[in-house]
PDB file of N, CA and C in Angstrom:
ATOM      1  N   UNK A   1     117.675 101.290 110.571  1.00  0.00           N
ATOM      2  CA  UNK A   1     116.707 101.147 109.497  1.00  0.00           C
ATOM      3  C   UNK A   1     117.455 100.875 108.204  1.00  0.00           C
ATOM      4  N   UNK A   2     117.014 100.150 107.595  1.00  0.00           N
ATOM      5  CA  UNK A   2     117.714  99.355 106.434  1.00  0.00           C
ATOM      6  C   UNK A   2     117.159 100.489 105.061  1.00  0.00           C
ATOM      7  N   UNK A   3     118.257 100.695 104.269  1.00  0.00           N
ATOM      8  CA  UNK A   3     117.818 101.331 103.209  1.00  0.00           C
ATOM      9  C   UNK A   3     116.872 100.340 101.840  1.00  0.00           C
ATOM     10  N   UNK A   4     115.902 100.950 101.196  1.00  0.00           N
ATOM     11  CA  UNK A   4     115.496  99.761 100.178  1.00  0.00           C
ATOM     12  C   UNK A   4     116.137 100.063  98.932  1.00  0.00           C
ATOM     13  N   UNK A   5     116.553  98.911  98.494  1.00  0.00           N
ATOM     14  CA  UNK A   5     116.379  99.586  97.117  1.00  0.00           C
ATOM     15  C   UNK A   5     115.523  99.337  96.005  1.00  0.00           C
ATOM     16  N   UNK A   6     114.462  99.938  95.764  1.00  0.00           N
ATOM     17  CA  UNK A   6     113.940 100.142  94.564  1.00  0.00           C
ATOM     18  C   UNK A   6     113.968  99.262  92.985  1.00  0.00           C
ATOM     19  N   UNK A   7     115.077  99.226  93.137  1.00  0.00           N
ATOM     20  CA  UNK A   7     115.388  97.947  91.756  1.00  0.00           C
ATOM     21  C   UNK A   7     114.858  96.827  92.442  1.00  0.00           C
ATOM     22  N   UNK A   8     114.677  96.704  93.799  1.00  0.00           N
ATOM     23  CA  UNK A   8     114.869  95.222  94.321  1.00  0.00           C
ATOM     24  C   UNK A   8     113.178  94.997  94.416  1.00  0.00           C
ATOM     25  N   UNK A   9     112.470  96.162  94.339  1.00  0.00           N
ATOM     26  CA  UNK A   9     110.791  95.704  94.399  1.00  0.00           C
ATOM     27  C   UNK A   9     110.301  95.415  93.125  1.00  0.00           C
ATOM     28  N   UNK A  10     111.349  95.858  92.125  1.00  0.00           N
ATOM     29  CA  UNK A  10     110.236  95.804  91.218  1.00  0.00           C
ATOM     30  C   UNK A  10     109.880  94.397  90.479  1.00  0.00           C
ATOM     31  N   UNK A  11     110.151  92.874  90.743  1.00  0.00           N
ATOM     32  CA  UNK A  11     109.461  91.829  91.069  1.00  0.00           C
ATOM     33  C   UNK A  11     107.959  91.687  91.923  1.00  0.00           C
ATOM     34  N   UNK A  12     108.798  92.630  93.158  1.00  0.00           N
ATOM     35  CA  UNK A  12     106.949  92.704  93.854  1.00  0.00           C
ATOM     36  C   UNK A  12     105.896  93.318  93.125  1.00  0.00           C
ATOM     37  N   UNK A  13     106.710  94.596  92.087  1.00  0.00           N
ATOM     38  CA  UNK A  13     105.189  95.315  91.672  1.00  0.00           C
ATOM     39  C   UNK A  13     104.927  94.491  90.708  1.00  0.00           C
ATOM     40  N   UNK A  14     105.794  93.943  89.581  1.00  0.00           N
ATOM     41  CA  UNK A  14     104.939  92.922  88.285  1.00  0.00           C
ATOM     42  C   UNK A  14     104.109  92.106  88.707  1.00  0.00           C
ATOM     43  N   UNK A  15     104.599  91.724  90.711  1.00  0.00           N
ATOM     44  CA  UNK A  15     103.420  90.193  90.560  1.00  0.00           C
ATOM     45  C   UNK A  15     102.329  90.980  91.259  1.00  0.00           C
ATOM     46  N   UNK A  16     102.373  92.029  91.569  1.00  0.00           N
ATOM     47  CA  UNK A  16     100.947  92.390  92.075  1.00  0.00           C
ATOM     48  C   UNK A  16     100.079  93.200  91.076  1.00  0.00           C
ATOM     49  N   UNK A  17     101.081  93.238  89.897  1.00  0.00           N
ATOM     50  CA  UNK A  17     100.460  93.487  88.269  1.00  0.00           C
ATOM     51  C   UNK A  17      99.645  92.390  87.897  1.00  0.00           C
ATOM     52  N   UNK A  18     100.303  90.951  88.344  1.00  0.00           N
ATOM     53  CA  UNK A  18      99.827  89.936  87.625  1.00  0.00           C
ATOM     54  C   UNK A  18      98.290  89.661  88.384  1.00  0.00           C
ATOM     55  N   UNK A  19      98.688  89.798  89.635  1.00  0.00           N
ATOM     56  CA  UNK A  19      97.598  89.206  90.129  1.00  0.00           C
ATOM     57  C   UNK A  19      96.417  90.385  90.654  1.00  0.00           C
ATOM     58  N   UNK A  20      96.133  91.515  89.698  1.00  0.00           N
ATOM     59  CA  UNK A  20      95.391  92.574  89.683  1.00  0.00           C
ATOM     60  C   UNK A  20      94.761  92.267  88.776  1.00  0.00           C
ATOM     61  N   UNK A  21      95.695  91.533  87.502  1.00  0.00           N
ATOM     62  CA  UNK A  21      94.797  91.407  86.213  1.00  0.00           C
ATOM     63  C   UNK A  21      94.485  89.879  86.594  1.00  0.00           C
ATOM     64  N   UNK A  22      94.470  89.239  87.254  1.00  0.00           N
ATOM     65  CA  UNK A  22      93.894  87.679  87.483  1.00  0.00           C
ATOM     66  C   UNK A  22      92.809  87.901  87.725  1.00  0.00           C
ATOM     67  N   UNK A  23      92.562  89.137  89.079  1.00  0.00           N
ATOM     68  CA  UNK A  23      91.318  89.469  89.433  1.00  0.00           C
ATOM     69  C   UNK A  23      90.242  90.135  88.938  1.00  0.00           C
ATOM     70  N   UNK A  24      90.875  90.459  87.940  1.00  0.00           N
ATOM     71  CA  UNK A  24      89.834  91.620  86.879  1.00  0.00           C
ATOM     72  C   UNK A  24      89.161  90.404  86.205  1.00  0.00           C
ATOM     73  N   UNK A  25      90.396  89.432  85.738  1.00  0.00           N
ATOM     74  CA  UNK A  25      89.981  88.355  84.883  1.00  0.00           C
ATOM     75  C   UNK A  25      88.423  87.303  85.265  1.00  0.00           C
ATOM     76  N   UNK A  26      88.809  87.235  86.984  1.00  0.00           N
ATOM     77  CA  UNK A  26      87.898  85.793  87.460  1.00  0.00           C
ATOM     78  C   UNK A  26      86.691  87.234  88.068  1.00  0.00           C
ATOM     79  N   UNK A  27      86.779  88.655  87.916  1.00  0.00           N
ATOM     80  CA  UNK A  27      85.545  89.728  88.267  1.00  0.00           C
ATOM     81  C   UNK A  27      85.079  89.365  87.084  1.00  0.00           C
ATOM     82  N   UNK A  28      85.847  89.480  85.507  1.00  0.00           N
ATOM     83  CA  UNK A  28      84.378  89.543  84.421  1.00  0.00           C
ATOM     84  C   UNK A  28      84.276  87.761  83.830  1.00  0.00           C
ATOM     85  N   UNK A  29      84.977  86.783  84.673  1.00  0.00           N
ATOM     86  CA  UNK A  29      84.623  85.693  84.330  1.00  0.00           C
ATOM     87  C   UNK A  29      82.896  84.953  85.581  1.00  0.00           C
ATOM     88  N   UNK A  30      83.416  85.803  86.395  1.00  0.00           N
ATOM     89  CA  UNK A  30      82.331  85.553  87.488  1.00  0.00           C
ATOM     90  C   UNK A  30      80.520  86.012  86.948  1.00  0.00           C
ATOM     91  N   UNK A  31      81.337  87.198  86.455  1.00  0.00           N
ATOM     92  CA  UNK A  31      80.042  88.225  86.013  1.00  0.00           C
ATOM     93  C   UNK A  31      79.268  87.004  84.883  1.00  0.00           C
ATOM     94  N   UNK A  32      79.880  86.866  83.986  1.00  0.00           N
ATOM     95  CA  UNK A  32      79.786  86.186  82.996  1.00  0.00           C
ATOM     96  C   UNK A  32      78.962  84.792  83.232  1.00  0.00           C
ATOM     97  N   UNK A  33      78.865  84.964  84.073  1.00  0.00           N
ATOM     98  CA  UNK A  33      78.226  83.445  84.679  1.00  0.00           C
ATOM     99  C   UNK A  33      76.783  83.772  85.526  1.00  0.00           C
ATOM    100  N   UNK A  34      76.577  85.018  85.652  1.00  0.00           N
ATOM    101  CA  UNK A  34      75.028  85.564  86.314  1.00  0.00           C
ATOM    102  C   UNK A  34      75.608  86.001  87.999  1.00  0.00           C
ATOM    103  N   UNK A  35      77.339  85.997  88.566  1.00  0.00           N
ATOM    104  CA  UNK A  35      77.569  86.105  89.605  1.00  0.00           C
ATOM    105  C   UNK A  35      77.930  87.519  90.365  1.00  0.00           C
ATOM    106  N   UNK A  36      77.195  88.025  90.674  1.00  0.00           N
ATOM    107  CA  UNK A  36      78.065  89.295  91.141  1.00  0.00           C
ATOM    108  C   UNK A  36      78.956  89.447  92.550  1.00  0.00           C
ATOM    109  N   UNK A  37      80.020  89.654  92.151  1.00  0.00           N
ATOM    110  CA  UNK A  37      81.648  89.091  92.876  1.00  0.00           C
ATOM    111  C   UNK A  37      81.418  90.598  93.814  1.00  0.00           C
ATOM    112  N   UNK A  38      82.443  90.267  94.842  1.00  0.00           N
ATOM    113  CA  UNK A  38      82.408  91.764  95.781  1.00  0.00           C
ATOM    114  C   UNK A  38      83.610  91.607  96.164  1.00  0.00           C
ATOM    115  N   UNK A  39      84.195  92.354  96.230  1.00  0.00           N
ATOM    116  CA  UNK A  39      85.628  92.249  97.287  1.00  0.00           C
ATOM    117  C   UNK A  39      86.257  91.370  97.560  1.00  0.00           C
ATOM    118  N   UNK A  40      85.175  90.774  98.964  1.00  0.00           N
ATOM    119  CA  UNK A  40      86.050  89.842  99.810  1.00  0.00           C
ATOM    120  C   UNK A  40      85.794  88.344  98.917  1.00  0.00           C
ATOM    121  N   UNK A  41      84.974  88.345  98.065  1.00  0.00           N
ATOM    122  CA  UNK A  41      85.021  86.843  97.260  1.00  0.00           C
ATOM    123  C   UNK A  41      86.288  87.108  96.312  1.00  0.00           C
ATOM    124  N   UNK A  42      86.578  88.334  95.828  1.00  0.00           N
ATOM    125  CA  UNK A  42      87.613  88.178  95.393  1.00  0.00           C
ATOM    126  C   UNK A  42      89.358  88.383  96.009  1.00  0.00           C
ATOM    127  N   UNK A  43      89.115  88.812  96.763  1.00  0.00           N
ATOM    128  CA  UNK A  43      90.160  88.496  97.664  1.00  0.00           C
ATOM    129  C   UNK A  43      90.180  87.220  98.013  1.00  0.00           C
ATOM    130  N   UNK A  44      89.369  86.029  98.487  1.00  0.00           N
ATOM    131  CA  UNK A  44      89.623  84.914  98.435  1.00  0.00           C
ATOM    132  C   UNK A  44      90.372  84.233  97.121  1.00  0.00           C
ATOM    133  N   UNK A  45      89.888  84.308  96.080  1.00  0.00           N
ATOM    134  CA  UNK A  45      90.082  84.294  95.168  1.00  0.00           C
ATOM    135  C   UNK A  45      91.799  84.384  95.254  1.00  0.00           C
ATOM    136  N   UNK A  46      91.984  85.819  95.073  1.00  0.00           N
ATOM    137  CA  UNK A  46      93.478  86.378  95.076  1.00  0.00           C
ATOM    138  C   UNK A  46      94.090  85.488  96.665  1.00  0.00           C
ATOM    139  N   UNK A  47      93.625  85.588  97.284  1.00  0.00           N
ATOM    140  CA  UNK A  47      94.504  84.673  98.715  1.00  0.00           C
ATOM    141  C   UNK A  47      95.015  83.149  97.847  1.00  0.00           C
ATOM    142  N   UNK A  48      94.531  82.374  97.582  1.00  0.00           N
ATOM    143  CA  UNK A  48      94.661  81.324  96.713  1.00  0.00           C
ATOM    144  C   UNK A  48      95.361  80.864  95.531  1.00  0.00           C
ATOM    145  N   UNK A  49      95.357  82.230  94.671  1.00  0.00           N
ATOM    146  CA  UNK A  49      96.519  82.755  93.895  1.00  0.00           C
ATOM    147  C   UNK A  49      97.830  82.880  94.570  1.00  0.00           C
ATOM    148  N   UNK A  50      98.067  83.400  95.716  1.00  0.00           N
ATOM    149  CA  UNK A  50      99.205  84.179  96.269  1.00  0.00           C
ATOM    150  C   UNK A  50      99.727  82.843  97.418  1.00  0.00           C
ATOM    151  N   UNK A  51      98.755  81.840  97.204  1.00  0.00           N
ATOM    152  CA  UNK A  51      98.987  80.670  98.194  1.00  0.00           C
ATOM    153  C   UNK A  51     100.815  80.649  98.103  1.00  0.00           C
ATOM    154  N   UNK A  52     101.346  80.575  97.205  1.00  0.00           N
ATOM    155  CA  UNK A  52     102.769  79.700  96.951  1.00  0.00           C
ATOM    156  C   UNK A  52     103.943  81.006  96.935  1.00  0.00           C
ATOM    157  N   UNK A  53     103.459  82.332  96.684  1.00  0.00           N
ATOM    158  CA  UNK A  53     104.294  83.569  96.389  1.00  0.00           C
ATOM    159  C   UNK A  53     104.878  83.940  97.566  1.00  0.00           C
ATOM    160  N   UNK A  54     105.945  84.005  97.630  1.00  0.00           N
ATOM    161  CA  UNK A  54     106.848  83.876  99.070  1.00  0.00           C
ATOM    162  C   UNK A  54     108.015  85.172  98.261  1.00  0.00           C
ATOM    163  N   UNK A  55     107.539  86.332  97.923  1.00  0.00           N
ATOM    164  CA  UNK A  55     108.773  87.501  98.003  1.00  0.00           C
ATOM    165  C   UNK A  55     109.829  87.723  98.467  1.00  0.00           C
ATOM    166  N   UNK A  56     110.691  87.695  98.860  1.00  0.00           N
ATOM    167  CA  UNK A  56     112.289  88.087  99.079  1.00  0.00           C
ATOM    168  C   UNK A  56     112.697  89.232  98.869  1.00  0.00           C
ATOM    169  N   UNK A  57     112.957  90.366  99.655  1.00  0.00           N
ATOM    170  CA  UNK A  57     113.792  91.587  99.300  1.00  0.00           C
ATOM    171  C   UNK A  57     114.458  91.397 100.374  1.00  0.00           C
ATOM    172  N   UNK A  58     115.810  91.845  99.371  1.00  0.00           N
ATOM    173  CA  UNK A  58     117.193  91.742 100.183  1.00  0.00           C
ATOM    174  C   UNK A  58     117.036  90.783 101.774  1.00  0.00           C
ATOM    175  N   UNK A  59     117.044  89.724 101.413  1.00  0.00           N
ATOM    176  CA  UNK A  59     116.897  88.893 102.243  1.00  0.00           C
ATOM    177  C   UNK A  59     115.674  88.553 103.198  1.00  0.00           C
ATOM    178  N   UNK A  60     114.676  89.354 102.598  1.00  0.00           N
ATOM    179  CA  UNK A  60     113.476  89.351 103.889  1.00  0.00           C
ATOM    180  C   UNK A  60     112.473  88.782 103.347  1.00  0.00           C
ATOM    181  N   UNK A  61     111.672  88.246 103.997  1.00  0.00           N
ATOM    182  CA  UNK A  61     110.678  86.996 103.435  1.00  0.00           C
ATOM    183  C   UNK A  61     109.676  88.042 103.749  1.00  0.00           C
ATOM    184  N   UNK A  62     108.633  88.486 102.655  1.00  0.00           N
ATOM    185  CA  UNK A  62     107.610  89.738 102.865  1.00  0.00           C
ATOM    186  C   UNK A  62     106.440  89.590 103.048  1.00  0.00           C
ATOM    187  N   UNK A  63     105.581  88.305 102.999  1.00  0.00           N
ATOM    188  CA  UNK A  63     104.388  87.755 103.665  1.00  0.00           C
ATOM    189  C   UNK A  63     103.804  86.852 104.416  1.00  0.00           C
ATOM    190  N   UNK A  64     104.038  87.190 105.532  1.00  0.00           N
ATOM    191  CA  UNK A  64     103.460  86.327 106.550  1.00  0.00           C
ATOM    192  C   UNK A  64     101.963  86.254 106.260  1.00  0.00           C
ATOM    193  N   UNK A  65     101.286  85.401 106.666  1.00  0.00           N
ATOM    194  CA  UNK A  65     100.359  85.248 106.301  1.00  0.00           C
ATOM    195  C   UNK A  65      98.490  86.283 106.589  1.00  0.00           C
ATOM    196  N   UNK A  66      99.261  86.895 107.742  1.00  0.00           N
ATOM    197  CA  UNK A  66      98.182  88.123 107.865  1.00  0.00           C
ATOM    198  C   UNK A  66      98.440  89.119 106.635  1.00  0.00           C
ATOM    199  N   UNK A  67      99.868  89.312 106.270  1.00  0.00           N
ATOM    200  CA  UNK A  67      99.969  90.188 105.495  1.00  0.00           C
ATOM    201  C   UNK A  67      99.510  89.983 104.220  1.00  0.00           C
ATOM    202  N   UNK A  68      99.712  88.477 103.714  1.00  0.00           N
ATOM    203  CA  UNK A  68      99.183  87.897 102.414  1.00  0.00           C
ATOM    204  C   UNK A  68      97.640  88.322 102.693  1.00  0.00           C
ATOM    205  N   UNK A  69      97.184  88.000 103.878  1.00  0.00           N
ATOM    206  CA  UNK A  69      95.241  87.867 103.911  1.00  0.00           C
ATOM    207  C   UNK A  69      95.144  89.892 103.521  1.00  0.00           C
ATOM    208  N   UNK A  70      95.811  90.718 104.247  1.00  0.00           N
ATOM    209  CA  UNK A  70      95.630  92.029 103.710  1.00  0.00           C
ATOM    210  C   UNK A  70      95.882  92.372 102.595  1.00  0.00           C
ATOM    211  N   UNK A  71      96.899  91.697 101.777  1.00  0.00           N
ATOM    212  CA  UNK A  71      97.736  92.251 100.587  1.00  0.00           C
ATOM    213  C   UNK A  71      96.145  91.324  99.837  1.00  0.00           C
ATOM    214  N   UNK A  72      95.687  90.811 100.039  1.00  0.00           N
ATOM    215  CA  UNK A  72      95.111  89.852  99.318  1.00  0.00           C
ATOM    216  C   UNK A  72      93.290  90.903  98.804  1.00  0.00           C
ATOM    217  N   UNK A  73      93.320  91.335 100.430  1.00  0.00           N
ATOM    218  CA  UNK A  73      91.536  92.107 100.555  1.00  0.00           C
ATOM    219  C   UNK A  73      92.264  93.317  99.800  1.00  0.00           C
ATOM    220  N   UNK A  74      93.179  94.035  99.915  1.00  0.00           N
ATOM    221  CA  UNK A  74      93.729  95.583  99.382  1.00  0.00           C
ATOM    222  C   UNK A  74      93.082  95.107  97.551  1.00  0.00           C
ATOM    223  N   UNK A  75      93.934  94.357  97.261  1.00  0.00           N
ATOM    224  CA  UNK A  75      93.453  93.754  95.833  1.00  0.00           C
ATOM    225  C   UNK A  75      92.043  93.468  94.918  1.00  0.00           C
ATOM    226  N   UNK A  76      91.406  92.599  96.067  1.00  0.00           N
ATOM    227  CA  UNK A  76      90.356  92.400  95.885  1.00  0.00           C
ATOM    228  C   UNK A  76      89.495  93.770  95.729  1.00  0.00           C
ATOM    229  N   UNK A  77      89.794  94.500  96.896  1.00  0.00           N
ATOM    230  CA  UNK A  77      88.705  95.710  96.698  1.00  0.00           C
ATOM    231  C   UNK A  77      89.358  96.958  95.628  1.00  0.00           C
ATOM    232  N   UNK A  78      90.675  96.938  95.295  1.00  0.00           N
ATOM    233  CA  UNK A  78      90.767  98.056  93.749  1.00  0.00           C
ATOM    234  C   UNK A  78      90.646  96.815  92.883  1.00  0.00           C
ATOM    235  N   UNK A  79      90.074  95.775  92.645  1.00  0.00           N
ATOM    236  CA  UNK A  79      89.483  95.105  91.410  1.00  0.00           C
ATOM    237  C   UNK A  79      87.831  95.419  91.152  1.00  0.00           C
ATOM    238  N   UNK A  80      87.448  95.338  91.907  1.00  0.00           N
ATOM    239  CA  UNK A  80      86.189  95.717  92.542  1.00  0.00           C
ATOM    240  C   UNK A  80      86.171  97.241  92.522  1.00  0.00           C
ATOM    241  N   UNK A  81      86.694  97.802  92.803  1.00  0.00           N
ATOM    242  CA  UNK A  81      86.119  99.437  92.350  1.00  0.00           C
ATOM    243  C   UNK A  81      86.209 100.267  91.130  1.00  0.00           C
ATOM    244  N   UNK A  82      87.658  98.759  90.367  1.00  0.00           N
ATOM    245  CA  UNK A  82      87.725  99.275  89.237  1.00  0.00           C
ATOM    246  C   UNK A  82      86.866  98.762  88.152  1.00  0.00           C
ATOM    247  N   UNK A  83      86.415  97.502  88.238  1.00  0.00           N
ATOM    248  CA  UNK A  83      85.311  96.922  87.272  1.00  0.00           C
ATOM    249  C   UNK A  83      84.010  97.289  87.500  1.00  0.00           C
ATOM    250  N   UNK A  84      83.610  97.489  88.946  1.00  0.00           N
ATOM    251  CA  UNK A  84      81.583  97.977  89.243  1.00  0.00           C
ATOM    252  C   UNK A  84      81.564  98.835  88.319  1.00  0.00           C
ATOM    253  N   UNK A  85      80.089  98.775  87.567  1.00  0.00           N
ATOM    254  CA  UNK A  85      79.812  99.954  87.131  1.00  0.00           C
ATOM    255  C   UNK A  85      79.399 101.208  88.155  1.00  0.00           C
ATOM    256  N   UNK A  86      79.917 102.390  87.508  1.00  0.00           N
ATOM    257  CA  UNK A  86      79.626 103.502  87.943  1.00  0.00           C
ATOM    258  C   UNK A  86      78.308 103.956  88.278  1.00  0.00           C
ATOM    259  N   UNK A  87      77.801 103.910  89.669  1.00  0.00           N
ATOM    260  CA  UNK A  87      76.457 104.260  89.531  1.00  0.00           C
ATOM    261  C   UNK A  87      76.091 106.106  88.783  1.00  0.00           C
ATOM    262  N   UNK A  88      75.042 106.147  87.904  1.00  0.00           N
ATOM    263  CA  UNK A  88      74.522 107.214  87.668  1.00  0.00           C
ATOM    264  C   UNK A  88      74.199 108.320  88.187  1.00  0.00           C
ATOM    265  N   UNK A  89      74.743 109.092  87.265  1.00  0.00           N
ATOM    266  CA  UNK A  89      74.578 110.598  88.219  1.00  0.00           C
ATOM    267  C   UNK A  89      73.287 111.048  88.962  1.00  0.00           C
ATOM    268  N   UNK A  90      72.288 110.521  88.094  1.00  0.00           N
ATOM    269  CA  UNK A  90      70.987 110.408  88.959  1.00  0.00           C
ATOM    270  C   UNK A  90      70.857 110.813  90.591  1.00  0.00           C
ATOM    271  N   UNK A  91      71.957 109.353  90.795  1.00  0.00           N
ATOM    272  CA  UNK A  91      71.485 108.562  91.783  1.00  0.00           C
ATOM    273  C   UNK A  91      72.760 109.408  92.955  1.00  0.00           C
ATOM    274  N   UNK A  92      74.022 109.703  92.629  1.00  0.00           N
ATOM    275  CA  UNK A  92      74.708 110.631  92.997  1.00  0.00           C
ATOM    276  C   UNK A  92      73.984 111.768  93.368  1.00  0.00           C
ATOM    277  N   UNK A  93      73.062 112.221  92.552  1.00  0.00           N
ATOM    278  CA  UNK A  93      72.811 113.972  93.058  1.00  0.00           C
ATOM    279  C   UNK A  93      71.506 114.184  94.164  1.00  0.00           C
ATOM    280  N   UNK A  94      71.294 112.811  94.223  1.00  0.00           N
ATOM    281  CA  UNK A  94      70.035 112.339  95.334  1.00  0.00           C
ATOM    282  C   UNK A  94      70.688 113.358  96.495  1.00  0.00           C
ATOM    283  N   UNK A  95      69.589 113.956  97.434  1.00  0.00           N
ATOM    284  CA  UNK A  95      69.692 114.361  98.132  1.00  0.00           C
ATOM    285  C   UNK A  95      69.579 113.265  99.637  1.00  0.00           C
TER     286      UNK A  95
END
């Protein structure tokens, strides 16, 4: 088992910084337009973004393309849970 090192991800975390705030971006540009976005539209979205992003740690090529389609829905849905509004406590304390 190969040790990681840590200095060597932190390229991976800025671009999955970048492309967290892409998705926040095209969630309240969507909204903005009468559309309400869900997840997997934005994970498409983000798949399309990530079309060309080919990562490298210490020599290892880090997305094959199932992994891009997961790394892609993981995204989509904390963009999406972080922009929905919060439904009301109301509606929470429903029995």
């Amino acid at each position: 088992m190969n040790k990681i090192n840590t200095a060597a991800l932190l390229p991976l975390v800025g671009k999955l910084g970048v492309l967290l705030r892409s998705g926040l971006d095209r969630y309240i540009e969507m909204r903005s337009m009468g559309i309400e976005p869900n997840a997997d539209i934005l994970a498409l979205y983000l798949t399309a973004q990530m079309d060309t992003w080919d990562p490298v740690v210490q020599g290892k090529h880090l997305l094959d393309p199932e992994t891009r389609t997961a790394c892609a829905r993981f995204l989509g849905g904390v963009v999406f849970n972080f922009a929905r509004p919060s439904p009301s406590p109301e509606v929470e304390a429903s029995p």
